[in-house]
N, C-alpha and C. Protein backbone atom coordinates (compact mmCIF):
# COMPACT_ATOMS: atom_id res chain seq x y z
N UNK A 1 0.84 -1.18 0.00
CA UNK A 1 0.00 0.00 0.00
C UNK A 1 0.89 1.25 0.00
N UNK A 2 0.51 2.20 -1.03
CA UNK A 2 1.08 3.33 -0.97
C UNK A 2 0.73 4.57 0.20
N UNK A 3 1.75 5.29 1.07
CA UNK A 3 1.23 5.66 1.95
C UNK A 3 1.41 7.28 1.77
N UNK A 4 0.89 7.94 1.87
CA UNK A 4 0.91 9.34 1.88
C UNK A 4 1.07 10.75 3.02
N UNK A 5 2.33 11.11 2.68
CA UNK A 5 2.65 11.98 3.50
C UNK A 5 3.20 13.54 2.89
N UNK A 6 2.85 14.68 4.07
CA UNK A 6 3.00 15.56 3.64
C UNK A 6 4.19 16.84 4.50
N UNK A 7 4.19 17.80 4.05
CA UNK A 7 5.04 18.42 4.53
C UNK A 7 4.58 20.07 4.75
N UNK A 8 5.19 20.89 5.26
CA UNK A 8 4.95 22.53 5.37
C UNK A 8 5.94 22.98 4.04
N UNK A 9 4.80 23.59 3.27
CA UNK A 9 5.15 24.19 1.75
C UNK A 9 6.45 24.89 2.15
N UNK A 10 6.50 25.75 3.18
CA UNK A 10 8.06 26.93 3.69
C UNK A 10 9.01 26.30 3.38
N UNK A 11 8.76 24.78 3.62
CA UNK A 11 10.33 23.76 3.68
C UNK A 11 10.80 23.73 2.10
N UNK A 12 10.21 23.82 1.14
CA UNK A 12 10.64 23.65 -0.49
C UNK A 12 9.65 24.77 -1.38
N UNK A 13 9.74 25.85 -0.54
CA UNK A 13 8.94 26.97 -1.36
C UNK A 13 10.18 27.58 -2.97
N UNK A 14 11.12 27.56 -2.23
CA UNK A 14 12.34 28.21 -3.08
C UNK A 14 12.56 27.25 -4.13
N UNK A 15 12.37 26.17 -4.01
CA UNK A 15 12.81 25.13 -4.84
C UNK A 15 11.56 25.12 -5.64
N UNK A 16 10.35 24.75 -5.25
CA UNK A 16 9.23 24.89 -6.02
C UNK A 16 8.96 25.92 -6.78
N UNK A 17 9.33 26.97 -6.37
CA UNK A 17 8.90 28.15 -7.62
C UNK A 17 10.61 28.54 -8.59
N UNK A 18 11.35 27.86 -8.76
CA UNK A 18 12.55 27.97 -9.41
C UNK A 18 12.28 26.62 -10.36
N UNK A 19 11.50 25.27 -10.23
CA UNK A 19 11.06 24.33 -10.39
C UNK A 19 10.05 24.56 -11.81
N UNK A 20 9.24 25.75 -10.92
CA UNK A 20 7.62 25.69 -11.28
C UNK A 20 7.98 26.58 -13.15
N UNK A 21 8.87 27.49 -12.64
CA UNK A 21 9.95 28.75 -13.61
C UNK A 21 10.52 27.90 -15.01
N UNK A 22 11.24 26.59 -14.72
CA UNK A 22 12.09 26.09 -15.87
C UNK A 22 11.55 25.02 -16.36
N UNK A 23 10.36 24.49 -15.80
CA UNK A 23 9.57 23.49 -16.54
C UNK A 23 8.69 24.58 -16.96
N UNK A 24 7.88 25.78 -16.71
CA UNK A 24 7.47 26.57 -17.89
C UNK A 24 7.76 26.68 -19.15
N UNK A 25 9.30 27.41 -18.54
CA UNK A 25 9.73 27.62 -20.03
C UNK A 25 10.25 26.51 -20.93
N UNK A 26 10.34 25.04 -20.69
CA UNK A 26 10.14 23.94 -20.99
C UNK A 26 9.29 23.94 -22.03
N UNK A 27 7.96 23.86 -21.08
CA UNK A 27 6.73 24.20 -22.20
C UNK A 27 6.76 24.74 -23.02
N UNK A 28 7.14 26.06 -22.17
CA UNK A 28 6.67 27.24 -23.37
C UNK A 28 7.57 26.83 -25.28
N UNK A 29 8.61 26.27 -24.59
CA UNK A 29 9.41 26.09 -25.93
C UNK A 29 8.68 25.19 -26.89
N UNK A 30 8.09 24.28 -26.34
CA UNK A 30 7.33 23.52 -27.58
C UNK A 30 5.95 23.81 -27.90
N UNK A 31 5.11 24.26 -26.63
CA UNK A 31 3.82 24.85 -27.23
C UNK A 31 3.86 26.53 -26.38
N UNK A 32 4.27 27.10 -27.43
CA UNK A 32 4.50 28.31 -26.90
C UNK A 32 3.04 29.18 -27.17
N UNK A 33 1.88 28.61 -27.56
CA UNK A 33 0.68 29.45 -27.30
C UNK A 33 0.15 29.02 -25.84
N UNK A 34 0.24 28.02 -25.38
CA UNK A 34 -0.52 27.45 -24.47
C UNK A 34 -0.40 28.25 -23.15
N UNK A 35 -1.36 28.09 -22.26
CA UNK A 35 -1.58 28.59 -21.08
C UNK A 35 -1.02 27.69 -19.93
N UNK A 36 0.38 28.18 -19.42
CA UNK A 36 0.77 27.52 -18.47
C UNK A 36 0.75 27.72 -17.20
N UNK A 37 -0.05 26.96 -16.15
CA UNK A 37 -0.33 26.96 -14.89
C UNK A 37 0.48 26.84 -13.78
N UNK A 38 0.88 27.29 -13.09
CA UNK A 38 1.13 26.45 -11.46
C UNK A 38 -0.03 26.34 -10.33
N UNK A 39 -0.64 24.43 -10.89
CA UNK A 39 -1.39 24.80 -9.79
C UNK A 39 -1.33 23.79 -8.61
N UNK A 40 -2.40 23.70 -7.87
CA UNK A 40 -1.99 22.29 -7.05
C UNK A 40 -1.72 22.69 -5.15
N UNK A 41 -1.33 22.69 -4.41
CA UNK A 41 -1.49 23.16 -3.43
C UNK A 41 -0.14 23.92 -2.98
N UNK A 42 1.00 23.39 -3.97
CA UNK A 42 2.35 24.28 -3.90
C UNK A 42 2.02 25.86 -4.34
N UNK A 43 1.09 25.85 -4.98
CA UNK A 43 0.72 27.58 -5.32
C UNK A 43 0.02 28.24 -4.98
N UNK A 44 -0.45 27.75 -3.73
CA UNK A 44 -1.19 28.01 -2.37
C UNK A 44 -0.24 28.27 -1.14
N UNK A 45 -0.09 29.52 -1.26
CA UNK A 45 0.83 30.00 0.20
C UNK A 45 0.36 29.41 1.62
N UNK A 46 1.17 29.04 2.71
CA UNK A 46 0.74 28.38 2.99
C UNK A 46 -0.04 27.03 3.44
N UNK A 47 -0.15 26.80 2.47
CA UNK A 47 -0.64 24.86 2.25
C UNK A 47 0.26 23.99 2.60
N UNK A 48 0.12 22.82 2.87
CA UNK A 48 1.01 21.96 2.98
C UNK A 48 0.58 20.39 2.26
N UNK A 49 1.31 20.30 1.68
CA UNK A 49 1.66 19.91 -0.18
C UNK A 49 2.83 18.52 0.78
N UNK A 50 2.18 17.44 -0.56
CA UNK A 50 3.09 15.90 -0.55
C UNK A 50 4.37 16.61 -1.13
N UNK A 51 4.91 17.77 -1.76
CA UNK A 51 5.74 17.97 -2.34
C UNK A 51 6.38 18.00 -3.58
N UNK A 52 5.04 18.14 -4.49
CA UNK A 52 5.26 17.76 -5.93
C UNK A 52 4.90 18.98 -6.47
N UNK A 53 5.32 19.42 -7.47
CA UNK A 53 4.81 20.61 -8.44
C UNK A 53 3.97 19.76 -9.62
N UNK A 54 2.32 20.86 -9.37
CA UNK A 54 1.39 20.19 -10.67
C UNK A 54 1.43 21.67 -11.31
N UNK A 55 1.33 21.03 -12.89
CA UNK A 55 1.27 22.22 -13.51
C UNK A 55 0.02 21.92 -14.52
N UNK A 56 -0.23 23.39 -14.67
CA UNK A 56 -1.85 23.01 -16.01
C UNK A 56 -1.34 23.49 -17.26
N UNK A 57 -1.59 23.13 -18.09
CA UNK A 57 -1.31 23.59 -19.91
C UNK A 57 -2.21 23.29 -20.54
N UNK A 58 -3.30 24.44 -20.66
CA UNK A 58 -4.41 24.77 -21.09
C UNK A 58 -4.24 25.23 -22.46
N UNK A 59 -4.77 24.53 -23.58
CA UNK A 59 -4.60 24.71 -25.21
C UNK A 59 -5.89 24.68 -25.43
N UNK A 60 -5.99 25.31 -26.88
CA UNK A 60 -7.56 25.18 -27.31
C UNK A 60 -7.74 23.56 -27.93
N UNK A 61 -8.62 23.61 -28.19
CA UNK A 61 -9.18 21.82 -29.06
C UNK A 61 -8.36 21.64 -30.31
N UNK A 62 -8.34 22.46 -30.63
CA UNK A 62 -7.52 22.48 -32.39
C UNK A 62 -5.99 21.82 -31.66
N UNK A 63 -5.39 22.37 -31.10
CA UNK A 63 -4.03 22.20 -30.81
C UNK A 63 -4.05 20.97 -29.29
N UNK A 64 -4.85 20.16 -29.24
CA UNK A 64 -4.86 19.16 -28.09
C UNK A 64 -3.87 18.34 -28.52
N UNK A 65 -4.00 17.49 -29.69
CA UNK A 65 -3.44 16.43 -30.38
C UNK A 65 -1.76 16.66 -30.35
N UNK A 66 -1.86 18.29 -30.79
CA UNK A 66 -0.58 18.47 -31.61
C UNK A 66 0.18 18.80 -29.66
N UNK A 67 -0.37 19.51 -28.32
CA UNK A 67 0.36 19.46 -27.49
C UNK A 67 0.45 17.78 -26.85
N UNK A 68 -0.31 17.02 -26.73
CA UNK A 68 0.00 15.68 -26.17
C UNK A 68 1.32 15.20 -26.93
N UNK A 69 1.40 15.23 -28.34
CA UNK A 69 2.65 14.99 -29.06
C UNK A 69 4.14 15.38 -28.33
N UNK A 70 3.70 17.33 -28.17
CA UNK A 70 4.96 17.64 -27.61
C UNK A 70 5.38 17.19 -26.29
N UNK A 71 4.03 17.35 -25.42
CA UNK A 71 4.41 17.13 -23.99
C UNK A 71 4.75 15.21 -23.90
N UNK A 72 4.66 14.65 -24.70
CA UNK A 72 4.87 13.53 -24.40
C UNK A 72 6.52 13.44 -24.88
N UNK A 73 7.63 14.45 -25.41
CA UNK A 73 8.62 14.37 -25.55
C UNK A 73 9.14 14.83 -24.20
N UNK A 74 8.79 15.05 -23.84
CA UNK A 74 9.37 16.21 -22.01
C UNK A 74 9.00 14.96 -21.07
N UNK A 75 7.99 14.49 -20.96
CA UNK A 75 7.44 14.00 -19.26
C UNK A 75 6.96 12.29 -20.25
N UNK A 76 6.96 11.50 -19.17
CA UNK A 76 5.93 10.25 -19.03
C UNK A 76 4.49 10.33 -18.83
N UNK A 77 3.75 9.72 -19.90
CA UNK A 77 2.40 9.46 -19.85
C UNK A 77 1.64 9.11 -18.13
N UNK A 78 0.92 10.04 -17.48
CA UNK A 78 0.84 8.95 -16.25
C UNK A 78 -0.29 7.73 -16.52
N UNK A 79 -0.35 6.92 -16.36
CA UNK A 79 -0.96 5.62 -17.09
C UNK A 79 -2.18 5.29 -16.11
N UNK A 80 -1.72 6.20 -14.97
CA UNK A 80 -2.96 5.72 -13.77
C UNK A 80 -4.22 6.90 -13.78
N UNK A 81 -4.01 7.45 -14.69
CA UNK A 81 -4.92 8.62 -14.82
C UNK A 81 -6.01 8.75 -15.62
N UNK A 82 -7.11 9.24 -15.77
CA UNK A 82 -8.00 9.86 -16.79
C UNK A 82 -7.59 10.13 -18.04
N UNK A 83 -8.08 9.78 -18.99
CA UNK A 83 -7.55 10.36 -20.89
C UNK A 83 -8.81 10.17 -21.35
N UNK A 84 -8.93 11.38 -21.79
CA UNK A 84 -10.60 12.10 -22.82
C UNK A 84 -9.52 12.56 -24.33
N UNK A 85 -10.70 13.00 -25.06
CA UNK A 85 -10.29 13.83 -25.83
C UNK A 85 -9.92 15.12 -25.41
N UNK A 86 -9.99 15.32 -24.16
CA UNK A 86 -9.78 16.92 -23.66
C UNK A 86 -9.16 16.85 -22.65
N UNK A 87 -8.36 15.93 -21.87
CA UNK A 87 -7.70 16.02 -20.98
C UNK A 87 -6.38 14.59 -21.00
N UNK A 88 -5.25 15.10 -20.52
CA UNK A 88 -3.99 13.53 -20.54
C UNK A 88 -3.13 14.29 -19.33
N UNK A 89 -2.83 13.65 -18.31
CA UNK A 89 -1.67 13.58 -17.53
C UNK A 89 -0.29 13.00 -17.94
N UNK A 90 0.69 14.04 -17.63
CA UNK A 90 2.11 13.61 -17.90
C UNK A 90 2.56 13.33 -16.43
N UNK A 91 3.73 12.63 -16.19
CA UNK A 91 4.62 12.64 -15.13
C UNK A 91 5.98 12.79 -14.99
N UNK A 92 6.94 13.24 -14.08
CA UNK A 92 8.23 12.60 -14.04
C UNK A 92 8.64 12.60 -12.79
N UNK A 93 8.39 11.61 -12.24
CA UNK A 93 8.81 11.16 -10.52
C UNK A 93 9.69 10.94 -10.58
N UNK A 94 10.71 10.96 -11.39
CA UNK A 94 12.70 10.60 -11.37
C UNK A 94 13.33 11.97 -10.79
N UNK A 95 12.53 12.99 -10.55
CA UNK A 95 12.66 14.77 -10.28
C UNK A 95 12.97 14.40 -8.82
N UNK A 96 13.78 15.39 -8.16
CA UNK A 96 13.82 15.90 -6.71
C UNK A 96 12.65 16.62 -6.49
N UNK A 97 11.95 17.17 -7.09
CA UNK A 97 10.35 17.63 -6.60
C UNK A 97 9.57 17.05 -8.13
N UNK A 98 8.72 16.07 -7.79
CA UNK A 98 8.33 15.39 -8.84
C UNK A 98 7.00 16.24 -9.55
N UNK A 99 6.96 16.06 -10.49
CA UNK A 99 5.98 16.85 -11.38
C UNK A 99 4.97 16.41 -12.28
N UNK A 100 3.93 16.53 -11.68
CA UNK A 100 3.12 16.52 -12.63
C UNK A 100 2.19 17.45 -13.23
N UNK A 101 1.83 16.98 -14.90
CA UNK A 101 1.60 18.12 -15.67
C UNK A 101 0.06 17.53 -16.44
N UNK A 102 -0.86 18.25 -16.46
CA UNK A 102 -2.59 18.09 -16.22
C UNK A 102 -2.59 19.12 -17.53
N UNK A 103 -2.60 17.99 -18.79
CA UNK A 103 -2.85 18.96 -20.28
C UNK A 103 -4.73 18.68 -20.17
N UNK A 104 -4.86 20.15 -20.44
CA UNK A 104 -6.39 20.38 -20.48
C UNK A 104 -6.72 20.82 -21.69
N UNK A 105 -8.21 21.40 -22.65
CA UNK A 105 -8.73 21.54 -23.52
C UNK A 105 -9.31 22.92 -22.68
N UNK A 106 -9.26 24.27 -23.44
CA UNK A 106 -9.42 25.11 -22.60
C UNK A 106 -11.36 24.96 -22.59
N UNK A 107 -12.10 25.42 -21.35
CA UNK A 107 -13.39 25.28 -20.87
C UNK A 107 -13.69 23.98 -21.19
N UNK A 108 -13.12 22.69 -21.07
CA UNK A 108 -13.42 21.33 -21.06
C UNK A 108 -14.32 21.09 -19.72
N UNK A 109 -14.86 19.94 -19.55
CA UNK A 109 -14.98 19.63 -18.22
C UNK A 109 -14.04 19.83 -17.07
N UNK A 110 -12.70 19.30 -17.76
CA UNK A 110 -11.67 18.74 -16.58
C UNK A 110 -10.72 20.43 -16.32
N UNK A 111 -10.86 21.40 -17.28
CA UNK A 111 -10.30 22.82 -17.20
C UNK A 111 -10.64 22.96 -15.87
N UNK A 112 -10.03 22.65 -14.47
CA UNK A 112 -9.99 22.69 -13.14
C UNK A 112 -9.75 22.80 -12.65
N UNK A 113 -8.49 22.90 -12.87
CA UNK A 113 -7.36 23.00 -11.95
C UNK A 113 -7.36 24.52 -11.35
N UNK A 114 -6.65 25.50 -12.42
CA UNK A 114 -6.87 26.89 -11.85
C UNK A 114 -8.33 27.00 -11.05
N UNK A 115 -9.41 26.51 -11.30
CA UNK A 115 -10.28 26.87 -10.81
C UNK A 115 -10.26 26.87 -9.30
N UNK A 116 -9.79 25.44 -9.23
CA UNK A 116 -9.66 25.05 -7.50
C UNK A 116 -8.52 26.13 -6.81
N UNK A 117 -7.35 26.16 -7.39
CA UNK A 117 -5.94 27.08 -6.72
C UNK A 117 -6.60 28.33 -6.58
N UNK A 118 -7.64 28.79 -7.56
CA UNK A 118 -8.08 30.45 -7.34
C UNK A 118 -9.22 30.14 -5.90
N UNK A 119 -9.76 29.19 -6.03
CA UNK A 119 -10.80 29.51 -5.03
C UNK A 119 -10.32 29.60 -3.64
N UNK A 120 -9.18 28.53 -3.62
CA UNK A 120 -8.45 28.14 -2.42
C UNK A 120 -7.22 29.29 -2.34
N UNK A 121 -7.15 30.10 -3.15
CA UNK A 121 -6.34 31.56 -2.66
C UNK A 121 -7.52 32.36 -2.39
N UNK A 122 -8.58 32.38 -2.46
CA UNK A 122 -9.44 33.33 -2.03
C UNK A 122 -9.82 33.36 -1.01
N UNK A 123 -10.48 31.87 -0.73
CA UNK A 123 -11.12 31.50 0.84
C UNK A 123 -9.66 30.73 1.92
N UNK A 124 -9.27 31.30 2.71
CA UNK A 124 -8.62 30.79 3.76
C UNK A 124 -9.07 29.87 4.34
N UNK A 125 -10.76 29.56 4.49
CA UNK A 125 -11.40 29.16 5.50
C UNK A 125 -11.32 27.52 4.97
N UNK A 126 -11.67 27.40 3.48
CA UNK A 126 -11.28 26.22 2.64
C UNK A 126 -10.09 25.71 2.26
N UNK A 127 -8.68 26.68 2.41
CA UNK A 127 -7.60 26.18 2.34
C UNK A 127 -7.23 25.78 3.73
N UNK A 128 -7.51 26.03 5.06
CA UNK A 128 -7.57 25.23 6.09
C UNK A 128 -8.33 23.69 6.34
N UNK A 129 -9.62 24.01 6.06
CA UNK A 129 -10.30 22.94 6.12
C UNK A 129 -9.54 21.61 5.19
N UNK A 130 -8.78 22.03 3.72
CA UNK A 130 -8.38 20.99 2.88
C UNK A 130 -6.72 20.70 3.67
N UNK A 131 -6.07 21.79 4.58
CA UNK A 131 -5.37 20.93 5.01
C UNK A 131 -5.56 20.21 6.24
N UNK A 132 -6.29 20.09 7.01
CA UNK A 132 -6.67 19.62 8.27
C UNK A 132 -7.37 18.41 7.30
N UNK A 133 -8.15 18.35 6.10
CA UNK A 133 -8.16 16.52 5.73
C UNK A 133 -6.88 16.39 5.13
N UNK A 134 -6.18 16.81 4.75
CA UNK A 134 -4.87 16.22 4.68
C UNK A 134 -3.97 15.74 5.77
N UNK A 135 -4.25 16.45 6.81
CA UNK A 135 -3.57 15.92 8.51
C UNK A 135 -4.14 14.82 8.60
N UNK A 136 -5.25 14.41 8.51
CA UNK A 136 -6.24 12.94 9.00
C UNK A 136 -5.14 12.24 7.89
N UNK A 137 -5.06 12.15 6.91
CA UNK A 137 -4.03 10.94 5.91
C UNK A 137 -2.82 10.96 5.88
N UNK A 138 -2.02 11.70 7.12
CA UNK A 138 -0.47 11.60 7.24
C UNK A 138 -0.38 10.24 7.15
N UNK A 139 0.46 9.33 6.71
CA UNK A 139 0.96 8.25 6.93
C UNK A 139 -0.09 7.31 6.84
N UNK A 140 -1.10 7.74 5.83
CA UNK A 140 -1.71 6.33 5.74
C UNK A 140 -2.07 6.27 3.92
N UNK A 141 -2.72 5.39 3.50
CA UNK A 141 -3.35 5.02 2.15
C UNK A 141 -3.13 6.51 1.46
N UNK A 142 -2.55 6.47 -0.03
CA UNK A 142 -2.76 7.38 -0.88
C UNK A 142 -4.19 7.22 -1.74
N UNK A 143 -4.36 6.24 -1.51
CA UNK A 143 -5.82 5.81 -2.25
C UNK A 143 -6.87 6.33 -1.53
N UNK A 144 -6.62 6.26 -0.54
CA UNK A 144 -8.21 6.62 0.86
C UNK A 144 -8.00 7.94 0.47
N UNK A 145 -6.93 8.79 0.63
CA UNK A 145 -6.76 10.21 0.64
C UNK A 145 -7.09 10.66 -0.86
N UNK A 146 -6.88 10.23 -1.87
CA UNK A 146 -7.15 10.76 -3.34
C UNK A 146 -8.97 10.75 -3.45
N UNK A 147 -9.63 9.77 -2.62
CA UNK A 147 -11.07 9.58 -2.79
C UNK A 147 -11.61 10.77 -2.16
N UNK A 148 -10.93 10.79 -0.57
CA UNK A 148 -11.53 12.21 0.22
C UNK A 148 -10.99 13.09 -0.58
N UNK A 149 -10.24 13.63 -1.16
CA UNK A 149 -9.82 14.35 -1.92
C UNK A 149 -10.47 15.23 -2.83
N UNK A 150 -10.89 14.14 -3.88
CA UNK A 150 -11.74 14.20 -4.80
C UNK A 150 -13.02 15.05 -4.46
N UNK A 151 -13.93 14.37 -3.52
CA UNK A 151 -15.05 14.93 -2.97
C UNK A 151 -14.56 16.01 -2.50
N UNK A 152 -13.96 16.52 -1.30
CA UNK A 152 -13.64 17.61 -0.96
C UNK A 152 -13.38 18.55 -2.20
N UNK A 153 -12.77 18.32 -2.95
CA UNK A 153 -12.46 19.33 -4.51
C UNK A 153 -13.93 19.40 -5.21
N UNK A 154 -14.42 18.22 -5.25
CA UNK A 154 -16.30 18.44 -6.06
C UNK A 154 -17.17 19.93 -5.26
N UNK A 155 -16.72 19.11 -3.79
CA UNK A 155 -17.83 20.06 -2.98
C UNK A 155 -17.32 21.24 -3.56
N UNK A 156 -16.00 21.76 -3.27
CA UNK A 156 -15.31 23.51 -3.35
C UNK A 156 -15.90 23.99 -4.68
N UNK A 157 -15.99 23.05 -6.09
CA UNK A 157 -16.68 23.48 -7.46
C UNK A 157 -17.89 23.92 -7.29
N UNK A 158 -18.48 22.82 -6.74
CA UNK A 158 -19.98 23.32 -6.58
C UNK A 158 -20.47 24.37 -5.60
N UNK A 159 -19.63 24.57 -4.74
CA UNK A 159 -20.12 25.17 -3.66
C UNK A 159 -19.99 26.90 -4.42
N UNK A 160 -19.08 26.75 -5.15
CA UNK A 160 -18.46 28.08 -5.59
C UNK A 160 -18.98 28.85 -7.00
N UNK A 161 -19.96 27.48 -7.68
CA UNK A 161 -20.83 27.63 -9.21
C UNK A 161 -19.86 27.56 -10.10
N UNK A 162 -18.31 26.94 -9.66
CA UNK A 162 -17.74 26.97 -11.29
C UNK A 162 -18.61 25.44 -12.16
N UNK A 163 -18.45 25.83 -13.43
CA UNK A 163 -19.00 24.63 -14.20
C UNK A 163 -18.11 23.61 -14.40
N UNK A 164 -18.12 22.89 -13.88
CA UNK A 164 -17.78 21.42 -14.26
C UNK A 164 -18.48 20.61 -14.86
């Protein structure tokens, strides 16, 4: 069983946004229209994050095909993930802060990510509450924690009227 643990963002803030900086411009070099994100709970001041940088790269529909091409020269397919016509996860856990990268279809369903990081820089009251369920899964199941997870992220959409 995979077990999940987390840390205080202060401890790899410097590293994460120097991180978050050169896998941009990564991107930017091969799909240099696309909209590149930092999102995820590292771009949440404050938060306390397993320690990974997620990033979003938001393209229109026309150019989905042609960024999965590029981004699949940079990062690993993650294989445990969701794939639509409008959404593919990359990975590379071989990183000292591992990264993952959430290619979206811009206003898709799954276009979500920013949504959640903006709401959770807005409301304090919800970026507490999401780390206090992250305290309950120190050191246990990454699976139990990705399910509470999930729901906790549904409720914050709905609660807030973005469209999903």
């Amino acid at each position: 069983m995979e077990c999940v643990h987390f840390l205080e963002q202060t401890e790899i803030k410097e590293s994460i946004h120097s991180e978050f900086s050169r896998h941009k411009l990564m991107i930017m070099n091969v799909l240099p229209h696309a909209d590149i994100q930092h999102v995820g709970s590292t771009a949440i001041p404050y938060s306390i994050t397993k320690g990974d940088l997620d990033i979003q790269v938001r393209v229109w529909k026309k150019d989905f095909e042609k960024a999965v091409e590029m981004l699949s020269t940079l990062y690993d397919v993650n294989e445990g993930s969701t794939e639509t016509s409008f959404f593919k996860a990359f990975q590379d856990d071989t990183l000292v802060i591992p990264v993952g990268v959430q290619l979206t279809v811009i206003d898709s369903e799954l276009d979500i990510f920013w949504k959640i990081r903006d709401t959770l820089l807005t409301n304090d009251e919800l970026r507490v509450e999401y780390d206090n369920l992250k305290r309950t899964f120190e050191g246990k199941s990454m699976e139990a924690y990705r399910e509470a997870k999930d729901e906790f992220l549904e409720r914050v959409l709905a609660a807030f009227k973005w469209n999903i």
